[in-house]
PDB file of N, CA and C in Angstrom:
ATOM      1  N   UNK A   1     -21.637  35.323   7.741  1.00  0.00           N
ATOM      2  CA  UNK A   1     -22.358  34.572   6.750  1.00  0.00           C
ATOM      3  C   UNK A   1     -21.469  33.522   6.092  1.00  0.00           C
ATOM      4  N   UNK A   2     -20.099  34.051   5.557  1.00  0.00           N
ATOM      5  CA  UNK A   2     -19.255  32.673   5.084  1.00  0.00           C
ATOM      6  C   UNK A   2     -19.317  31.644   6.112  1.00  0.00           C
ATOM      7  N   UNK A   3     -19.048  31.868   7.266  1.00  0.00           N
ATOM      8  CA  UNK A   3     -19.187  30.629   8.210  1.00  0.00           C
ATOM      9  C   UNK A   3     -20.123  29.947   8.187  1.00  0.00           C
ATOM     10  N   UNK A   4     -21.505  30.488   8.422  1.00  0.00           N
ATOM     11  CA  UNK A   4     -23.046  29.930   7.835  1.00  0.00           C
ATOM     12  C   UNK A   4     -22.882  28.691   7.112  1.00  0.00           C
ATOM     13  N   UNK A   5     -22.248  29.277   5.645  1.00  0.00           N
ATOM     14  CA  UNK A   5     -22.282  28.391   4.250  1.00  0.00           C
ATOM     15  C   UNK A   5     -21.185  27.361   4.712  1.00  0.00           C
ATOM     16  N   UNK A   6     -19.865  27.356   5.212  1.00  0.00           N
ATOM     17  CA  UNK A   6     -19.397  26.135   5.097  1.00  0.00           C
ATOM     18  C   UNK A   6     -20.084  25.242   5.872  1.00  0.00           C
ATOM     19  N   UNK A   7     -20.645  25.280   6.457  1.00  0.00           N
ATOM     20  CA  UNK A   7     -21.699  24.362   7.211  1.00  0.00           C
ATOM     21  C   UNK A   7     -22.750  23.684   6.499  1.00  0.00           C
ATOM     22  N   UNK A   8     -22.889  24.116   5.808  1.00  0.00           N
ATOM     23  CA  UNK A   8     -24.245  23.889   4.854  1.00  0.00           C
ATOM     24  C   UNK A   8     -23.432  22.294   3.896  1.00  0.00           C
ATOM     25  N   UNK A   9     -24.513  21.351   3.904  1.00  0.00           N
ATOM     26  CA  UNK A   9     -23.964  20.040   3.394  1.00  0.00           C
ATOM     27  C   UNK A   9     -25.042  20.333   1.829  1.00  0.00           C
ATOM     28  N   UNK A  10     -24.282  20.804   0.455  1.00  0.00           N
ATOM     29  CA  UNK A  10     -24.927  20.391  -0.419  1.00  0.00           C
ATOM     30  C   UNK A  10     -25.935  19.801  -0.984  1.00  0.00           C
ATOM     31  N   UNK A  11     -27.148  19.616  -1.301  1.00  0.00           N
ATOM     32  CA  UNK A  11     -27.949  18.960  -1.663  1.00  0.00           C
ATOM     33  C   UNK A  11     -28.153  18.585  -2.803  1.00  0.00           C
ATOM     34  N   UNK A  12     -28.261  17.561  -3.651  1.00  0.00           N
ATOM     35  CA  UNK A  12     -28.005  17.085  -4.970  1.00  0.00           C
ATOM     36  C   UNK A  12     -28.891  16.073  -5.057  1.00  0.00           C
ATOM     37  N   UNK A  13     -29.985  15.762  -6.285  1.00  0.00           N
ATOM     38  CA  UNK A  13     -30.716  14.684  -6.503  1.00  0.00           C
ATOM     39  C   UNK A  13     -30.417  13.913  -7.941  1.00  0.00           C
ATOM     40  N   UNK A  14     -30.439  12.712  -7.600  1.00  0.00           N
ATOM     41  CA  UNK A  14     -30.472  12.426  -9.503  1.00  0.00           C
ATOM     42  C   UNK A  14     -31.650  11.953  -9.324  1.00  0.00           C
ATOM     43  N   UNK A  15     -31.746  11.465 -10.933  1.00  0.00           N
ATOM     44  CA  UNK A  15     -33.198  10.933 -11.341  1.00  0.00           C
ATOM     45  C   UNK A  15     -33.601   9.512 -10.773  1.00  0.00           C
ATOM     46  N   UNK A  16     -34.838   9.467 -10.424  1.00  0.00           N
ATOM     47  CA  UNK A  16     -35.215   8.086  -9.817  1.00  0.00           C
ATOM     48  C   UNK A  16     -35.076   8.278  -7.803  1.00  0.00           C
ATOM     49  N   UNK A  17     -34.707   9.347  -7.478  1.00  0.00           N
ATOM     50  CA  UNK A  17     -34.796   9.616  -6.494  1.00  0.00           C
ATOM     51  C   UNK A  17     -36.189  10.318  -5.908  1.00  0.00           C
ATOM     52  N   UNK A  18     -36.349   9.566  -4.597  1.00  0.00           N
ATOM     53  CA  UNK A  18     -37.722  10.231  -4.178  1.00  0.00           C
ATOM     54  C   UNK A  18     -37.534  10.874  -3.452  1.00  0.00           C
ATOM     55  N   UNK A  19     -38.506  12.201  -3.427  1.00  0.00           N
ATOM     56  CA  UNK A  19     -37.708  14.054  -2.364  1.00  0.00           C
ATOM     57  C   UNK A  19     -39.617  14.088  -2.367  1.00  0.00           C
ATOM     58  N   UNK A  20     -39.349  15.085  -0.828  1.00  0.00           N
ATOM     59  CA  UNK A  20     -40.777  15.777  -0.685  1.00  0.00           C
ATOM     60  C   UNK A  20     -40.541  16.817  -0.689  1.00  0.00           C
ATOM     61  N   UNK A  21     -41.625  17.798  -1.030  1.00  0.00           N
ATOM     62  CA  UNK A  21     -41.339  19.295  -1.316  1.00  0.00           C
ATOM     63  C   UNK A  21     -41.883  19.970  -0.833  1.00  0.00           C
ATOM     64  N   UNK A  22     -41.327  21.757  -0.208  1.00  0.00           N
ATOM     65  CA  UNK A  22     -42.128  22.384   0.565  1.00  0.00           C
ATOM     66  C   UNK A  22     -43.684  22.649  -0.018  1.00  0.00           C
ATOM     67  N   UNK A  23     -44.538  22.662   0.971  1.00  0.00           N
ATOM     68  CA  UNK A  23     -45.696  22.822   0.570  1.00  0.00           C
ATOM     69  C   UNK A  23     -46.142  24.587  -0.118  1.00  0.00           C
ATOM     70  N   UNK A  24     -46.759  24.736  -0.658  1.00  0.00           N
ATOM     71  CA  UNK A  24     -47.100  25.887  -1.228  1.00  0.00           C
ATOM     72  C   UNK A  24     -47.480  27.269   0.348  1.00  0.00           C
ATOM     73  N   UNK A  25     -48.302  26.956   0.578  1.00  0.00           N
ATOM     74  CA  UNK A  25     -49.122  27.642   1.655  1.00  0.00           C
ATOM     75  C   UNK A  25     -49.206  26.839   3.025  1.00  0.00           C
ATOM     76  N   UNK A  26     -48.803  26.167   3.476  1.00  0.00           N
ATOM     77  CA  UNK A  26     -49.283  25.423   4.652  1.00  0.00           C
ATOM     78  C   UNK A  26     -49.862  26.277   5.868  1.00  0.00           C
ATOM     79  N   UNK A  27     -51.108  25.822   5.953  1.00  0.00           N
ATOM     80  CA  UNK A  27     -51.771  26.320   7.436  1.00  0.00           C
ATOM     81  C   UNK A  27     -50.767  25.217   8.487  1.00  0.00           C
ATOM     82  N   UNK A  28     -51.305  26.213   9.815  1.00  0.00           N
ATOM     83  CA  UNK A  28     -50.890  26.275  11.309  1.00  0.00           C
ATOM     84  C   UNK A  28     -51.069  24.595  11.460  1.00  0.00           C
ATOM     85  N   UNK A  29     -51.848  23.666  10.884  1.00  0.00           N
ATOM     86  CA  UNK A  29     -51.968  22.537  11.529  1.00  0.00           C
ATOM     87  C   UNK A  29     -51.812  21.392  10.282  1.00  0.00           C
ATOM     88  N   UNK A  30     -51.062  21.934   9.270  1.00  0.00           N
ATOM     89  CA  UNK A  30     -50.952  21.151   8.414  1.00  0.00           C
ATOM     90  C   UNK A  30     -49.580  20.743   8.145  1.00  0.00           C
ATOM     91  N   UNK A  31     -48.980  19.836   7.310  1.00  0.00           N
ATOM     92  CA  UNK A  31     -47.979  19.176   6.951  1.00  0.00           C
ATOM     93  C   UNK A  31     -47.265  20.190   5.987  1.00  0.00           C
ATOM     94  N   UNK A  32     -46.058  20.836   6.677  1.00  0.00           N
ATOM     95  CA  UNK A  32     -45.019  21.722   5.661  1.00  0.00           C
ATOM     96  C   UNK A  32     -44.616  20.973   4.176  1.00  0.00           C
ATOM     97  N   UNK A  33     -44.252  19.748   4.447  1.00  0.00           N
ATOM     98  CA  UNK A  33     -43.970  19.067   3.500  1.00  0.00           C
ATOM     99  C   UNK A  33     -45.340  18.105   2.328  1.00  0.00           C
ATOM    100  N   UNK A  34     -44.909  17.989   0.963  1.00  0.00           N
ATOM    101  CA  UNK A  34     -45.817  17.469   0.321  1.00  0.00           C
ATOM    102  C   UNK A  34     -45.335  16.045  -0.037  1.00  0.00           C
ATOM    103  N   UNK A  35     -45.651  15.099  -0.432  1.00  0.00           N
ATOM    104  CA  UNK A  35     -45.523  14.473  -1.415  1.00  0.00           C
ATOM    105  C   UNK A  35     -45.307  12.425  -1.075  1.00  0.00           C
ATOM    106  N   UNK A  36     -44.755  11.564  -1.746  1.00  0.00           N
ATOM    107  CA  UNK A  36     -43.378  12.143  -1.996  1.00  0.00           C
ATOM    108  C   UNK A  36     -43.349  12.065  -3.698  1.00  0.00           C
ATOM    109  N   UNK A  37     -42.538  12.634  -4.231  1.00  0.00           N
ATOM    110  CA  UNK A  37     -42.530  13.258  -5.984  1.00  0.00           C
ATOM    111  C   UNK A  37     -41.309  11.992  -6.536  1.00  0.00           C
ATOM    112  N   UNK A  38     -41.285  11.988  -7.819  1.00  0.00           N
ATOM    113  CA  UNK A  38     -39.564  11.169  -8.457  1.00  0.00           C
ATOM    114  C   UNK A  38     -39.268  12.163  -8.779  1.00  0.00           C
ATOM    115  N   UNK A  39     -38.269  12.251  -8.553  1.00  0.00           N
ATOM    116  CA  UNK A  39     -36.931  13.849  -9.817  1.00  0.00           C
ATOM    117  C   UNK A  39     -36.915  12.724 -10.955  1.00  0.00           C
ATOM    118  N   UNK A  40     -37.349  13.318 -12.406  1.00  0.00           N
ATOM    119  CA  UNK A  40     -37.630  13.091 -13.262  1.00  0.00           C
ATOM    120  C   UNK A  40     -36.003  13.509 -14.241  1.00  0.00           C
ATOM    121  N   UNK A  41     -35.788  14.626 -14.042  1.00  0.00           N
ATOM    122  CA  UNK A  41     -34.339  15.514 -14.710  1.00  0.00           C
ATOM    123  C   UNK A  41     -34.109  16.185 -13.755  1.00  0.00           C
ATOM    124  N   UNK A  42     -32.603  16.239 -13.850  1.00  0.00           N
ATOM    125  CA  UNK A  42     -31.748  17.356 -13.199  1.00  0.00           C
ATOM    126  C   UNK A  42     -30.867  18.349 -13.809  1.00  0.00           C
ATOM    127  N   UNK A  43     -31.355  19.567 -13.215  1.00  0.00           N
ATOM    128  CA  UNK A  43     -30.441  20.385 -14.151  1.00  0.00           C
ATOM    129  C   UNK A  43     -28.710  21.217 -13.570  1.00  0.00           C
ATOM    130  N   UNK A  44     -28.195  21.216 -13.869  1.00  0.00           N
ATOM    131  CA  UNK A  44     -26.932  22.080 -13.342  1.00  0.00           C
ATOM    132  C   UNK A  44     -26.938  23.295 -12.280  1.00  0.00           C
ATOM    133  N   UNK A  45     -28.184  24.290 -12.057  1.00  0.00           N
ATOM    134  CA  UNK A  45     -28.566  25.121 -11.415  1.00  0.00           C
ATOM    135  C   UNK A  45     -29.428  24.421 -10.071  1.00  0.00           C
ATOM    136  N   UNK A  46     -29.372  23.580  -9.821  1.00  0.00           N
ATOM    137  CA  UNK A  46     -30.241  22.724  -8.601  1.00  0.00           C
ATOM    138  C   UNK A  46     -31.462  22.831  -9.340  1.00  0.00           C
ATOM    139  N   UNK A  47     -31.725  22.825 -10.083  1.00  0.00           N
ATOM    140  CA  UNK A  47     -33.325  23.059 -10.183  1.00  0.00           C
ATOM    141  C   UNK A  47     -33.730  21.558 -10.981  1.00  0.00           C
ATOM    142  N   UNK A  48     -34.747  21.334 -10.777  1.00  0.00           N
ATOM    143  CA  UNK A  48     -35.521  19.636 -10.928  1.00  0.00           C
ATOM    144  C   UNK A  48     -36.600  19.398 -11.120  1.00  0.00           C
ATOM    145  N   UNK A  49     -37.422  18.752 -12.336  1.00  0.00           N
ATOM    146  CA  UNK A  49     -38.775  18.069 -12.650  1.00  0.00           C
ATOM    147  C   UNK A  49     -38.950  17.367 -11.943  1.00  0.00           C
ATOM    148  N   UNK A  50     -40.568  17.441 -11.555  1.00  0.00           N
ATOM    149  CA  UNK A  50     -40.834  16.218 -10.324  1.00  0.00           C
ATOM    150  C   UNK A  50     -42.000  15.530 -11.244  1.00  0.00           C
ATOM    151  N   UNK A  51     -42.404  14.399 -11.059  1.00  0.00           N
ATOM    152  CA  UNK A  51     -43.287  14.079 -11.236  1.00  0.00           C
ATOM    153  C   UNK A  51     -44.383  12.879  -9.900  1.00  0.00           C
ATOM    154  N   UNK A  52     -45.549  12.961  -9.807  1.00  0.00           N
ATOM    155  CA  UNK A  52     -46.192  12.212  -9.091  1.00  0.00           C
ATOM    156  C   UNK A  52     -45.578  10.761  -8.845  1.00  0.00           C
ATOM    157  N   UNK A  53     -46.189  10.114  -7.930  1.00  0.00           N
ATOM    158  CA  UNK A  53     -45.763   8.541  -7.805  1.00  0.00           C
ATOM    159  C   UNK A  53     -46.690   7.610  -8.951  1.00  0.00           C
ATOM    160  N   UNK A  54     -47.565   8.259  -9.315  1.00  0.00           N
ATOM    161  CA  UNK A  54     -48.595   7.884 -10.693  1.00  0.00           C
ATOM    162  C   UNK A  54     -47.588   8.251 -12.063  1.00  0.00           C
ATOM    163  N   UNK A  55     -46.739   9.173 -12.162  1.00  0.00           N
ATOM    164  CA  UNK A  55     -45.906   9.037 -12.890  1.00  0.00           C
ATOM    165  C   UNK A  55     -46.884  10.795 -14.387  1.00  0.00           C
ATOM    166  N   UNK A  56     -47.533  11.276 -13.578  1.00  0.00           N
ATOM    167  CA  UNK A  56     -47.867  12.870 -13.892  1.00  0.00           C
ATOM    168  C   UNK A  56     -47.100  13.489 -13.508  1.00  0.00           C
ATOM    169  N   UNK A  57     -46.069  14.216 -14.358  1.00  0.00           N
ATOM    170  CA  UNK A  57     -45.743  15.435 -14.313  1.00  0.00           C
ATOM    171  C   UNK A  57     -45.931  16.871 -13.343  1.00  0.00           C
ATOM    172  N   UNK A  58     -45.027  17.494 -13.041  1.00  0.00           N
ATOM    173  CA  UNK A  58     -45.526  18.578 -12.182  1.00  0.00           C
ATOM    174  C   UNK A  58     -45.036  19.846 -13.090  1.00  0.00           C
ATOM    175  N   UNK A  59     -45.900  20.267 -13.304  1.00  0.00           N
ATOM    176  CA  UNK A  59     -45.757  22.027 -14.321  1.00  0.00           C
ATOM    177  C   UNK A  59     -44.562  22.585 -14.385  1.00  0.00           C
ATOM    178  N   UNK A  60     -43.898  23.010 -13.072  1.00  0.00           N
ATOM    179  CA  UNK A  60     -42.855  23.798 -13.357  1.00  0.00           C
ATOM    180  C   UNK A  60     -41.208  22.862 -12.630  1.00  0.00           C
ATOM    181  N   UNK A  61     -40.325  23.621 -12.775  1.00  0.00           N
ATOM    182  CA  UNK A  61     -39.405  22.754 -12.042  1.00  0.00           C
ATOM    183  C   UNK A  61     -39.326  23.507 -10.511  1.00  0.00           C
ATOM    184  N   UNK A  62     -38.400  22.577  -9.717  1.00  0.00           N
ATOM    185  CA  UNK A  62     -38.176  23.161  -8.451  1.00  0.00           C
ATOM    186  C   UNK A  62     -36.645  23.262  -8.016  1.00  0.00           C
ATOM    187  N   UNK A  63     -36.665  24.300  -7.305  1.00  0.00           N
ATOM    188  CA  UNK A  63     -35.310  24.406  -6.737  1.00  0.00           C
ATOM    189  C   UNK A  63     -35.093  23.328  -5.676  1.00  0.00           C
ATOM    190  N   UNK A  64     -33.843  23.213  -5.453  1.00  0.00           N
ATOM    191  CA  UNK A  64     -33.005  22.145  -4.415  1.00  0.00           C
ATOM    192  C   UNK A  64     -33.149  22.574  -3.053  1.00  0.00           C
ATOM    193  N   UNK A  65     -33.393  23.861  -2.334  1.00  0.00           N
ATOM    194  CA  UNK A  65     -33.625  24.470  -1.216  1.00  0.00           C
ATOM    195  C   UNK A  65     -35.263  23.954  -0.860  1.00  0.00           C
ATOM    196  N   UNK A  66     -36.181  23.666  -1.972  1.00  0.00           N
ATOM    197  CA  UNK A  66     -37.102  23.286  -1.136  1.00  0.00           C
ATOM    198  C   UNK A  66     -38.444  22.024  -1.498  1.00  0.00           C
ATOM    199  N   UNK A  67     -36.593  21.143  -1.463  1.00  0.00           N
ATOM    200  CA  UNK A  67     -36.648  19.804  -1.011  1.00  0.00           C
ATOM    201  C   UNK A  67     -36.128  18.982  -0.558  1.00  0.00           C
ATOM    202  N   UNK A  68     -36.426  17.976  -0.023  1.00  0.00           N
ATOM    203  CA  UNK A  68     -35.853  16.957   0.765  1.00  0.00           C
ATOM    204  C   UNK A  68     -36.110  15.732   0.418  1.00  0.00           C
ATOM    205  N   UNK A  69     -34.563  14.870   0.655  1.00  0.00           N
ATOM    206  CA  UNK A  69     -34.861  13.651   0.406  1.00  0.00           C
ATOM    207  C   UNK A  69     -35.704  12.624   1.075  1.00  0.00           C
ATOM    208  N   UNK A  70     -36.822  11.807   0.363  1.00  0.00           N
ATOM    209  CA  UNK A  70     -37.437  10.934   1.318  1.00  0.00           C
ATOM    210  C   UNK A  70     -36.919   9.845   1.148  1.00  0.00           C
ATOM    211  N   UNK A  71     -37.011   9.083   2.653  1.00  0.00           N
ATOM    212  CA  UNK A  71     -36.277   7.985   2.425  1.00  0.00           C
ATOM    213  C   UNK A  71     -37.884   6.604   3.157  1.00  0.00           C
ATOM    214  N   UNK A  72     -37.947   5.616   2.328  1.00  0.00           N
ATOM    215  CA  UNK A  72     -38.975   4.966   2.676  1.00  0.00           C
ATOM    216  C   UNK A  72     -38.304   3.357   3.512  1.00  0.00           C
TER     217      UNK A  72
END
């Protein structure tokens, strides 16, 4: 497992960055990924406010494991 992790490239967002996020439930023929969201705040624990591209808020925050950066 240590070997695993040094492999693993960090993931880090600041604010004004656009990330898509795993989807809640995805069925067999649907898109794993949602979005794409702004990281609104970042906190020290990976965890991050998203808000819509309309600029609504998303309820809770999200962890850094399940998201990804979009790049347009």
């Amino acid at each position: 497992m240590a070997w695993f992790n040094t492999k693993l490239a960090p993931c880090s967002f600041v604010p004004g960055d656009m990330v898509l996020r795993w989807a809640l439930n995805p069925r067999k023929l649907q898109s794993k990924w949602e979005g794409p969201f702004v990281v609104t705040q970042a906190s020290t624990h990976s965890a991050y406010r998203l808000a819509g591209l309309d600029g609504v808020p998303l309820p809770h925050s999200w962890n850094a494991e399940t998201l990804k950066k979009y790049y347009m």
